[in-house]
Protein backbone atom coordinates (compact mmCIF):
# COMPACT_ATOMS: atom_id res chain seq x y z
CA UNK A 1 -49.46 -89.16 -81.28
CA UNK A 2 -47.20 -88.45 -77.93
CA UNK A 3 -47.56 -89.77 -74.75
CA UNK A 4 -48.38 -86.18 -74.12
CA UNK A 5 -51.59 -85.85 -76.43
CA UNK A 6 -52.82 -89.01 -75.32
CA UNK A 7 -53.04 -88.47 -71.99
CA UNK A 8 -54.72 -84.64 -72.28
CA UNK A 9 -57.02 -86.32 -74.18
CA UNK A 10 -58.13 -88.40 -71.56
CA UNK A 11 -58.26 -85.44 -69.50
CA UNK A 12 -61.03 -84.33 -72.09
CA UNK A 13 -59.25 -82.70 -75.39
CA UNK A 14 -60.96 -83.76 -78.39
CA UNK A 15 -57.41 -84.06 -79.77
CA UNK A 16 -54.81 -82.26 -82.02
CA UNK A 17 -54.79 -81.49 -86.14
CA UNK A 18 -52.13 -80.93 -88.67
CA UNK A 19 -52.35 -77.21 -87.95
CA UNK A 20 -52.46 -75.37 -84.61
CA UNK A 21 -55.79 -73.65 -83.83
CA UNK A 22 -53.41 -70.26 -84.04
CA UNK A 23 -52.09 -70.82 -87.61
CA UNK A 24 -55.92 -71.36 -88.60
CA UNK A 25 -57.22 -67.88 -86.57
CA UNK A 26 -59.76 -70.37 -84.36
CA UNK A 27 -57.45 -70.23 -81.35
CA UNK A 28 -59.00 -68.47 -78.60
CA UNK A 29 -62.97 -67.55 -78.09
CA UNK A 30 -61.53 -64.20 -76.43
CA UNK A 31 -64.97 -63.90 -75.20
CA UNK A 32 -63.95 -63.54 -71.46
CA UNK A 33 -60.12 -63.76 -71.98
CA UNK A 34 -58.07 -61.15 -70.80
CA UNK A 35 -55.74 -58.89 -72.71
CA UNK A 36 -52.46 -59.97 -73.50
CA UNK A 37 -49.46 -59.06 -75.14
CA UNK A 38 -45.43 -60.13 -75.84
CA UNK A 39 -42.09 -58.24 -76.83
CA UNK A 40 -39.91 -60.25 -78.72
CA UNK A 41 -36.19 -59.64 -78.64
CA UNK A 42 -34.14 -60.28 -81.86
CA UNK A 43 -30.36 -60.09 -83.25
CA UNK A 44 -29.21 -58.69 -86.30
CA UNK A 45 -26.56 -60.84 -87.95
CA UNK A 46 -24.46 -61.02 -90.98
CA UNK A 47 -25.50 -63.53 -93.31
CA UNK A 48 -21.81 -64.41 -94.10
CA UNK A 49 -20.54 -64.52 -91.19
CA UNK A 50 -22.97 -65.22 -89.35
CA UNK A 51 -21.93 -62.96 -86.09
CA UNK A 52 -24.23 -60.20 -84.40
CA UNK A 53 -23.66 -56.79 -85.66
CA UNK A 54 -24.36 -53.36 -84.57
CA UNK A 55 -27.02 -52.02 -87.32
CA UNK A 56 -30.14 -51.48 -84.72
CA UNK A 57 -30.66 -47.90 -85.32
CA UNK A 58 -30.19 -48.19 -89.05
CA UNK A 59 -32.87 -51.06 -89.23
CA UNK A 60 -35.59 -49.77 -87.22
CA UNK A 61 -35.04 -45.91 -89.03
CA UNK A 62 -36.75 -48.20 -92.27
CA UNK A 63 -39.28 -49.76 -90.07
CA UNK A 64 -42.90 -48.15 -90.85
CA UNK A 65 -46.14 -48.13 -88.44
CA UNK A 66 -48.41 -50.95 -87.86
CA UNK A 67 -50.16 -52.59 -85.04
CA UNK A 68 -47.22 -52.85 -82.92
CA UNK A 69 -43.88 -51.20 -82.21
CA UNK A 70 -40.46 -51.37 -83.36
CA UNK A 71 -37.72 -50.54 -81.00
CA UNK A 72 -34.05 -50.36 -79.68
CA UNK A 73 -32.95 -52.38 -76.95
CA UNK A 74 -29.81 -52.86 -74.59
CA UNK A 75 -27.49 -53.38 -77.41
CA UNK A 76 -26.81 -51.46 -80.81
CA UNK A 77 -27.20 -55.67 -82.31
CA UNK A 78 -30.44 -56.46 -81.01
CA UNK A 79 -34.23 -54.52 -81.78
CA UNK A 80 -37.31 -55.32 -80.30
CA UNK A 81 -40.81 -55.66 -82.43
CA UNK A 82 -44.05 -55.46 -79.42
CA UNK A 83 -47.12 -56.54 -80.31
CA UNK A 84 -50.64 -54.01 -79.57
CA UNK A 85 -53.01 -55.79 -76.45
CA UNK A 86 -54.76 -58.86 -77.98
CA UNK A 87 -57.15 -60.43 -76.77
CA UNK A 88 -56.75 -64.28 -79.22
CA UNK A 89 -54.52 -66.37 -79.77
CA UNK A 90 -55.47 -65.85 -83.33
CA UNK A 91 -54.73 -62.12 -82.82
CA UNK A 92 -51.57 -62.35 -81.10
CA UNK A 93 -50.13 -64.36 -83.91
CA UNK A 94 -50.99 -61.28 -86.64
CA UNK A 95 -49.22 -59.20 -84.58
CA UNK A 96 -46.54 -61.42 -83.84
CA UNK A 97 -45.98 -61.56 -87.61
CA UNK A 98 -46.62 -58.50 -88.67
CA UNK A 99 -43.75 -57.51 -86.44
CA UNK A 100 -41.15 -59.92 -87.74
CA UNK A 101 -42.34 -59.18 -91.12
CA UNK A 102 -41.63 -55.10 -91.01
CA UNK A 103 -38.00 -56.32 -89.12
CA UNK A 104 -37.03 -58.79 -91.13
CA UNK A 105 -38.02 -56.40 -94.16
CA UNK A 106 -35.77 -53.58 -92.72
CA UNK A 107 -32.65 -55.79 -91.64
CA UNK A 108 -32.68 -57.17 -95.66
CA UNK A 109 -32.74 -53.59 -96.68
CA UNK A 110 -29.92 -52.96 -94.38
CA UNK A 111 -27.88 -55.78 -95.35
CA UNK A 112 -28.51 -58.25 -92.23
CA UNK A 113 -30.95 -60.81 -91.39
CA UNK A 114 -33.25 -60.88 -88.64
CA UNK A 115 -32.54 -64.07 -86.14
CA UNK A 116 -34.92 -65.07 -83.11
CA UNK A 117 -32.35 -67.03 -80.53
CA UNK A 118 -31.11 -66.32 -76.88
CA UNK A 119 -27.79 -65.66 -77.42
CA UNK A 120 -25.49 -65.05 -80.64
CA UNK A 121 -23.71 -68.61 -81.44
CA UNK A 122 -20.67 -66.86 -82.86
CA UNK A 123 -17.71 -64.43 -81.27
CA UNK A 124 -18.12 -61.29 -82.95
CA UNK A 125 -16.91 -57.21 -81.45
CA UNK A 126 -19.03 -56.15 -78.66
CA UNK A 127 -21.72 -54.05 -80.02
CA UNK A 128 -21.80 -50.54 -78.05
CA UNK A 129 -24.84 -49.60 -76.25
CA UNK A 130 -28.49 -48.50 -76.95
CA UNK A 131 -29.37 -45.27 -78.00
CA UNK A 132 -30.49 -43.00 -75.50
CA UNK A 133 -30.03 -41.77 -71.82
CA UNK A 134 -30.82 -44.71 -70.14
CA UNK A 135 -29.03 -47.09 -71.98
CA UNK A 136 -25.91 -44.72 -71.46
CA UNK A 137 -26.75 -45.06 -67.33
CA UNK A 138 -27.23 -49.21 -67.81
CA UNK A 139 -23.66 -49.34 -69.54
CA UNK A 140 -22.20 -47.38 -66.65
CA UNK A 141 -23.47 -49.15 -63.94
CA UNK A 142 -23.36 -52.57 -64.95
CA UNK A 143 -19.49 -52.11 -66.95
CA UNK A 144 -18.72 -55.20 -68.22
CA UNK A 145 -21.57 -57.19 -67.72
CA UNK A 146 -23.35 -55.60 -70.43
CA UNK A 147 -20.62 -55.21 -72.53
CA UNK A 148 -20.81 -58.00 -74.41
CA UNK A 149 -24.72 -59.18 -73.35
CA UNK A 150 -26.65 -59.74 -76.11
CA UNK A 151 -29.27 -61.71 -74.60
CA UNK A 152 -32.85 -62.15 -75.82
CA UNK A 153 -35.93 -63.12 -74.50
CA UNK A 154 -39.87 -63.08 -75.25
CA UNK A 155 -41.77 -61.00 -72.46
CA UNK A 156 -45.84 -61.51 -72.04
CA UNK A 157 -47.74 -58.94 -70.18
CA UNK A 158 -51.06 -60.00 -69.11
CA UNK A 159 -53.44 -57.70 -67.49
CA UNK A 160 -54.71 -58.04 -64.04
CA UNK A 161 -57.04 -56.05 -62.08
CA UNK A 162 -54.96 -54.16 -59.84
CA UNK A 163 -51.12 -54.13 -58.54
CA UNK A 164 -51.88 -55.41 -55.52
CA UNK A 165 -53.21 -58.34 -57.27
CA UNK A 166 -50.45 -58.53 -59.31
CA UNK A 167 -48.12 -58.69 -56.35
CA UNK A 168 -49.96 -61.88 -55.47
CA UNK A 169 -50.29 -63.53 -59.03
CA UNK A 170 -46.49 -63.32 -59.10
CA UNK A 171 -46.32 -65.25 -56.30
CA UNK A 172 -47.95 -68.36 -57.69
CA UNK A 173 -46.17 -68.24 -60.73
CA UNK A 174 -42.73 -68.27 -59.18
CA UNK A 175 -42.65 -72.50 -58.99
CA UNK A 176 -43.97 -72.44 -62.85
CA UNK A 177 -40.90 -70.31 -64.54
CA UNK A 178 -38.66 -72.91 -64.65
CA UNK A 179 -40.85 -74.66 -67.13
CA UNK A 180 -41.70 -72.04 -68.97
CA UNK A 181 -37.99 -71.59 -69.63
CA UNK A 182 -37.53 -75.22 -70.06
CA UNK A 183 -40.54 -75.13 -72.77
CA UNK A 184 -38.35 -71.82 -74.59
CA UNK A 185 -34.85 -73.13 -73.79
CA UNK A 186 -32.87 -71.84 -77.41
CA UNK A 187 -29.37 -70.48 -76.63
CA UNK A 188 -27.09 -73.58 -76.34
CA UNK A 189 -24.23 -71.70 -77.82
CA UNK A 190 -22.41 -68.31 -77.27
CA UNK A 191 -18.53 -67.41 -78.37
CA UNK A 192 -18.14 -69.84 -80.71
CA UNK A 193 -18.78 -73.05 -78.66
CA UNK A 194 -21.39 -74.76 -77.32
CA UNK A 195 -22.13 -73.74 -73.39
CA UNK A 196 -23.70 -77.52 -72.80
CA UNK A 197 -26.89 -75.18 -71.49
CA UNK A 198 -29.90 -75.60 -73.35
CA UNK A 199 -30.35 -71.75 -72.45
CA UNK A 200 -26.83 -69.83 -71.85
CA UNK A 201 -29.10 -66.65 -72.05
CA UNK A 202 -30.56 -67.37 -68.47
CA UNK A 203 -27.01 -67.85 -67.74
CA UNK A 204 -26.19 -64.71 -68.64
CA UNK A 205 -28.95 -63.01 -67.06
CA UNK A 206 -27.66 -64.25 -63.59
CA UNK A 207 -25.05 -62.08 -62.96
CA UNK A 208 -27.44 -59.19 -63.05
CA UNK A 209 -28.39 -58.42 -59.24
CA UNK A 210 -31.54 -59.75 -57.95
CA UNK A 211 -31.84 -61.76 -61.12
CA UNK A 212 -33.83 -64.52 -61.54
CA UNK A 213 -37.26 -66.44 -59.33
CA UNK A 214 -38.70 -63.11 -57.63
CA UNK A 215 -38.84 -63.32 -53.58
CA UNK A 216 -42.43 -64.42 -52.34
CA UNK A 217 -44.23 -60.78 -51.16
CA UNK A 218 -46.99 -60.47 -48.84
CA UNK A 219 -47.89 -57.36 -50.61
CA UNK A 220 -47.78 -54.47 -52.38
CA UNK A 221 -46.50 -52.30 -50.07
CA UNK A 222 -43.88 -55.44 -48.90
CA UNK A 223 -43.18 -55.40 -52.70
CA UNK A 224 -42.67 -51.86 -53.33
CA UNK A 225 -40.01 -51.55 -50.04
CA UNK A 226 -37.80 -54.32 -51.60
CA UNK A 227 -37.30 -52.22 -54.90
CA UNK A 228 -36.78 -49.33 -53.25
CA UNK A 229 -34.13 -51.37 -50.96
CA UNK A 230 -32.66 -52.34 -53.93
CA UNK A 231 -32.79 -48.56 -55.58
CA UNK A 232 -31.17 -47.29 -52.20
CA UNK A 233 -28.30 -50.13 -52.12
CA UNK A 234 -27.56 -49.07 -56.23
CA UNK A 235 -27.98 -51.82 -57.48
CA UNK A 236 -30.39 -50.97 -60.10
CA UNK A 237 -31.21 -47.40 -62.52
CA UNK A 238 -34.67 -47.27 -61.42
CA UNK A 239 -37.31 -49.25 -60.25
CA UNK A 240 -37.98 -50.62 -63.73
CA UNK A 241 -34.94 -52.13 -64.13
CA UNK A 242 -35.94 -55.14 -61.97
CA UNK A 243 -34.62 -58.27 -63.25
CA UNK A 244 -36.68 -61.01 -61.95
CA UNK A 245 -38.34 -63.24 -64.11
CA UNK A 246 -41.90 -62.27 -63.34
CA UNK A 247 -42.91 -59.14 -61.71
CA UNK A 248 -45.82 -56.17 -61.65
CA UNK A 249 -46.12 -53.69 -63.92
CA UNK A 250 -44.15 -50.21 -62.09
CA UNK A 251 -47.08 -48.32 -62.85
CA UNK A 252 -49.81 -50.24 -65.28
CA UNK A 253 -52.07 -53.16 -63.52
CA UNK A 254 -50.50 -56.26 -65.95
CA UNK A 255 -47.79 -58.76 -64.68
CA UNK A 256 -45.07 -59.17 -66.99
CA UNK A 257 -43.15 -62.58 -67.16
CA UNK A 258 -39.43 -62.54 -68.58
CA UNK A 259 -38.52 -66.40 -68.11
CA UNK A 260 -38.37 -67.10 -71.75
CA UNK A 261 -36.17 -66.80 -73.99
CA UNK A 262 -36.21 -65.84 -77.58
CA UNK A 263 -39.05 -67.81 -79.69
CA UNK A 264 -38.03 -69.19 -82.59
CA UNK A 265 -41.37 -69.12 -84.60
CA UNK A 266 -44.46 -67.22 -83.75
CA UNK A 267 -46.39 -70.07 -82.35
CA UNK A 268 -43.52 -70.79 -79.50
CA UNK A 269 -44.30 -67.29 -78.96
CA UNK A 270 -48.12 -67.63 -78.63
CA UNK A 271 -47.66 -71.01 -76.47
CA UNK A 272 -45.29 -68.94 -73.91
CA UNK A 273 -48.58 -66.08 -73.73
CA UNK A 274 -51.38 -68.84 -74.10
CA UNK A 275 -49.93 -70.27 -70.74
CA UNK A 276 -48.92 -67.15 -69.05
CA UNK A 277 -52.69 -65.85 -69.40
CA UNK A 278 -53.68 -69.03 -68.06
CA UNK A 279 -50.92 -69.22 -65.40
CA UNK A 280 -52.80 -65.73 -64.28
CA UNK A 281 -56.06 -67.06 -64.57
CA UNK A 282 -55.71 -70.03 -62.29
CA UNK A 283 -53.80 -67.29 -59.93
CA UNK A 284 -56.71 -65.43 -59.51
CA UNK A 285 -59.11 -68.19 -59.37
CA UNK A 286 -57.23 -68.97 -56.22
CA UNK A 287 -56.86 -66.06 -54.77
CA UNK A 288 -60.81 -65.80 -55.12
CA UNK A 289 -60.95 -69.08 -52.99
CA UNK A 290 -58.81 -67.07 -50.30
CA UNK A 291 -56.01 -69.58 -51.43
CA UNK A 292 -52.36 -67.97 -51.14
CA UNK A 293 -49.32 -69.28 -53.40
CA UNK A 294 -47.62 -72.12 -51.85
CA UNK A 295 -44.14 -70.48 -50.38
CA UNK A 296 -41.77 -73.08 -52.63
CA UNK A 297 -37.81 -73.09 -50.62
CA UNK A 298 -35.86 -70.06 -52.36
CA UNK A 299 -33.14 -71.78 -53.14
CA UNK A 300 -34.72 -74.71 -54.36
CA UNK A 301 -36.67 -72.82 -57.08
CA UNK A 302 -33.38 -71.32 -57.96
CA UNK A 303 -31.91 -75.11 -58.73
CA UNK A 304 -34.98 -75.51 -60.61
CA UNK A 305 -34.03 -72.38 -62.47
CA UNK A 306 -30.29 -73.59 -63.17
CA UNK A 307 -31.69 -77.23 -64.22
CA UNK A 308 -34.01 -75.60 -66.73
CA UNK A 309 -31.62 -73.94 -68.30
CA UNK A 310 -28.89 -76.76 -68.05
CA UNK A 311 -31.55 -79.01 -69.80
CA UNK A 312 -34.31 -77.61 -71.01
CA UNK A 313 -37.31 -80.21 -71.86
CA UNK A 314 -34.01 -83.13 -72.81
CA UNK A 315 -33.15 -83.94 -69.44
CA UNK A 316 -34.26 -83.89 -65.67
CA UNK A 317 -36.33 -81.02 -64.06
CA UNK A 318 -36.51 -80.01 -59.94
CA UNK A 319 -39.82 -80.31 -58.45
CA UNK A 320 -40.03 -77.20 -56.45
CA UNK A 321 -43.11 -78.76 -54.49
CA UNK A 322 -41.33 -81.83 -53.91
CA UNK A 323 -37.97 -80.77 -53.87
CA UNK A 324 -36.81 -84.24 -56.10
CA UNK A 325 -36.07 -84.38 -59.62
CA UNK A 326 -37.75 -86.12 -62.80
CA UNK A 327 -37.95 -85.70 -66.20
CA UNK A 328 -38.73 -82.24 -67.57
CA UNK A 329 -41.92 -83.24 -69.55
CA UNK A 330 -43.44 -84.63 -66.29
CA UNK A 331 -43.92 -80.67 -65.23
CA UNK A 332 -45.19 -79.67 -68.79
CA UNK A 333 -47.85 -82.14 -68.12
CA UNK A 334 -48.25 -80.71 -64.51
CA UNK A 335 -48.66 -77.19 -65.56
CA UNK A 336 -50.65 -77.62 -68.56
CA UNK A 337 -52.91 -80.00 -66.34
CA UNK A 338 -52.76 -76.88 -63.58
CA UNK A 339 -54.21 -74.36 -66.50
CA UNK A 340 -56.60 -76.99 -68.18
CA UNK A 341 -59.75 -75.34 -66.65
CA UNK A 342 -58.30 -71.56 -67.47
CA UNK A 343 -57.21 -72.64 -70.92
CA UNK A 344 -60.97 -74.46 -71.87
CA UNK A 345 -62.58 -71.11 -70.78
CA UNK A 346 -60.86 -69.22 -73.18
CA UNK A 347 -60.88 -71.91 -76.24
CA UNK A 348 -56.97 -72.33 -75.99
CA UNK A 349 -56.57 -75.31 -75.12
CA UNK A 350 -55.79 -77.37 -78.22
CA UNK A 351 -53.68 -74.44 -79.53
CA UNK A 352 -52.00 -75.15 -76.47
CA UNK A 353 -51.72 -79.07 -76.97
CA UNK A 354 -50.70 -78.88 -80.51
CA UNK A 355 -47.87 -76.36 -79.92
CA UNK A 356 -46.34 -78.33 -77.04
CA UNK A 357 -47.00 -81.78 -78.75
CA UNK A 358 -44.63 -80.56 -81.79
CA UNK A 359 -41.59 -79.33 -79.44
CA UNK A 360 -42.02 -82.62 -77.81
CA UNK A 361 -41.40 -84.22 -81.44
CA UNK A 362 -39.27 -81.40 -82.82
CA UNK A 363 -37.32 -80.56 -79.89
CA UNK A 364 -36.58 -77.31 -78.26
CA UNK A 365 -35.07 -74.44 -79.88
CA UNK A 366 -31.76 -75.48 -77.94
CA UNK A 367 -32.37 -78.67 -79.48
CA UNK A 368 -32.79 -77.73 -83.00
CA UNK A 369 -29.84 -75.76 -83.04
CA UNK A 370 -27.63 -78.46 -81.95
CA UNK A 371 -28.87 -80.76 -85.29
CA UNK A 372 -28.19 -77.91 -87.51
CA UNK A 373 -24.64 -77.72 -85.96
CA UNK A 374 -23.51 -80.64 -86.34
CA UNK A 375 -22.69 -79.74 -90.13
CA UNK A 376 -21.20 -76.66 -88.72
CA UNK A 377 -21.81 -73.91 -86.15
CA UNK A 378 -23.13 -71.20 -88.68
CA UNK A 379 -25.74 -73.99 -89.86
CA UNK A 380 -27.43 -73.06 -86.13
CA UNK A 381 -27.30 -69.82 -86.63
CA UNK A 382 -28.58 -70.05 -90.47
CA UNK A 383 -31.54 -72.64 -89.69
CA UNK A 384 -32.98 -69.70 -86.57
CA UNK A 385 -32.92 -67.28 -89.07
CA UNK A 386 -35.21 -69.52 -91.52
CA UNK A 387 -38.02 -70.17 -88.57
CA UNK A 388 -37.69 -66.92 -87.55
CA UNK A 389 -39.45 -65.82 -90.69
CA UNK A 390 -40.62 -68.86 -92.30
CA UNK A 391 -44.57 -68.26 -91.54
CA UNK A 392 -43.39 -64.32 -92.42
């Protein structure tokens, strides 16, 4: 057992089993949990050669109707599956599934394989764009820094009781996405070589404006003017086009939190949406208390950003509280120890545990990869696509 197990479970876990609580359908009472739910983002590859190709439309015109939705995204390489609002972690991972299972099922049929990583390891053409409008509008704003971006993430939504509450829950989540991308961290490699990031997606996503930890609002209102300065200066399509890593819903009451990238397997997936829930939880506990997020230095949460994706959980981590650095897994520990109470409440906690006590043995996506590699750069690419359906 890690040194992480052992000392939750003197924090009062029972412990952890072979099998997390999600694979066995007990994680998660749900009994006054809050709905959830996650878009996954996916490339389509070529099992030969192993680069990204441009078959999205073909693929999802074979996907069929189930609990969730199948869709196109920025590029004509990359489809998205979203789960329906859950309310389990036992639920979530069905859905999760079932969603990989009707992609993965489509991209055979079309010749392809389905792969769950933040970035395409190999140089292949630059797909064109997504179908549609607004795709069309994204290409011709951005030029050529979506011409080749075929980054992709996992997005939870988690509901909330209003948007001005949202505005608020977003700010004490900003110090906590750096972890959640270190916990995620699985695009070390892009054009054929290794970056030496554990997540060149976040990289990437960085030279979109306004990218990255959101500003602290004091509301709403304070909120809403910033888009709108934003809309007014061009640098975005419309005011859901934001591209900070957490941020309200333009028009539903749920925060939505972008800091991860792909999952590899479902259960990274469910560990990214067990904590965000949580993360939201303890937010509004707070806020209940009358107690506002602590306003962490801008640009040291940004340096926490960069180090998380430098690292991810295999090297050091900034402290945005303390501004000083230390290992990564000393701010899993925090943060997990920050959600404890949110996590027992809704019967997530070993789920939780277990899930984070195998990357912590296993490694990271990032981390993964780079073993597979090491016989050979398609190997990485060839070992995601196995997780990515192996519980399919």
């Amino acid at each position: 057992m890690s040194r992480f197990a052992l000392r939750h479970r003197r924090l009062g876990d029972p412990g952890t089993g072979d099998q997390t609580t999600a694979e066995t359908g007990r994680g998660g009472t749900g009994l006054s949990a809050r709905t959830l739910g996650v878009e996954e983002e996916f490339l389509l590859v070529d099992p030969t050669t192993w680069q990204a190709v441009p078959v999205a439309e073909e693929v999802l015109a074979r996907t069929r109707s189930y609990a969730g939705t199948c869709q196109a995204e920025l590029r004509a390489s990359q489809v998205e599956a979203a789960t329906g609002v859950c309310t389990t972690a036992a639920e979530l991972r069905e859905h999760l599934l079932a969603g990989r299972r009707e992609l993965a099922t489509a991209a055979q049929a079309e010749g392809v394989v389905l792969v769950s990583c933040g970035t395409p390891a190999l140089e292949g053409p630059d797909p064109a764009g997504g179908p549609g409008a607004r795709f069309a509008l994204i290409d011709g704003l951005y030029r050529g820094v979506v011409t080749g971006y075929q980054a992709c993430g996992c997005h939870v939504h988690c509901a909330v009781p209003d948007r001005e509450h949202a505005v608020a829950v977003v700010n004490h989540l900003r110090p906590w996405l750096p972890t959640l991308l270190a916990l995620s961290a699985n695009s070390p490699y892009a054009h054929g070589r290794d970056t030496g990031y554990a997540s060149w997606r976040m990289v990437e996503q960085s030279r979109f404006p306004a990218a990255g930890i959101p500003p602290w609002f004091a509301g709403l209102k304070a909120y809403q003017s910033e888009v709108e300065r934003l809309l007014d200066c061009g640098a975005l399509v419309d005011d859901q086009m934001t591209f900070w890593l957490a941020r309200p819903s333009p028009t539903l009451p749920t925060v939505e939190v972008r800091a991860a990238d792909a999952a590899i397997t479902p259960d990274e997936a469910v560990l990214q949406a067990l904590l965000v829930r949580a993360l939201v939880d303890t937010a509004l506990a707070e806020l209940d208390q009358g107690r506002e997020a602590t306003r962490v230095n801008d640009r040291v949460a940004a340096v926490a950003l960069w180090s998380a994706a430098r690292y991810g959980l295999a090297g050091k981590a900034v402290d945005p509280w303390t501004e000083h650095t230390g290992p990564a897994t000393e701010l899993v520990t925090a943060l997990v120890e920050h959600v404890c109470p949110a996590l027992e409440r809704t019967g997530d906690l070993r789920t939780v545990h277990t899930i984070i006590d195998r990357l912590l043995r296993d490694g990271t996506g990032a981390q993964r990869q780079r073993r597979a590699a090491a016989k050979g750069l398609w190997r990485a690419m060839r070992s995601v696509a196995a997780e990515t359906v192996r519980d399919v």
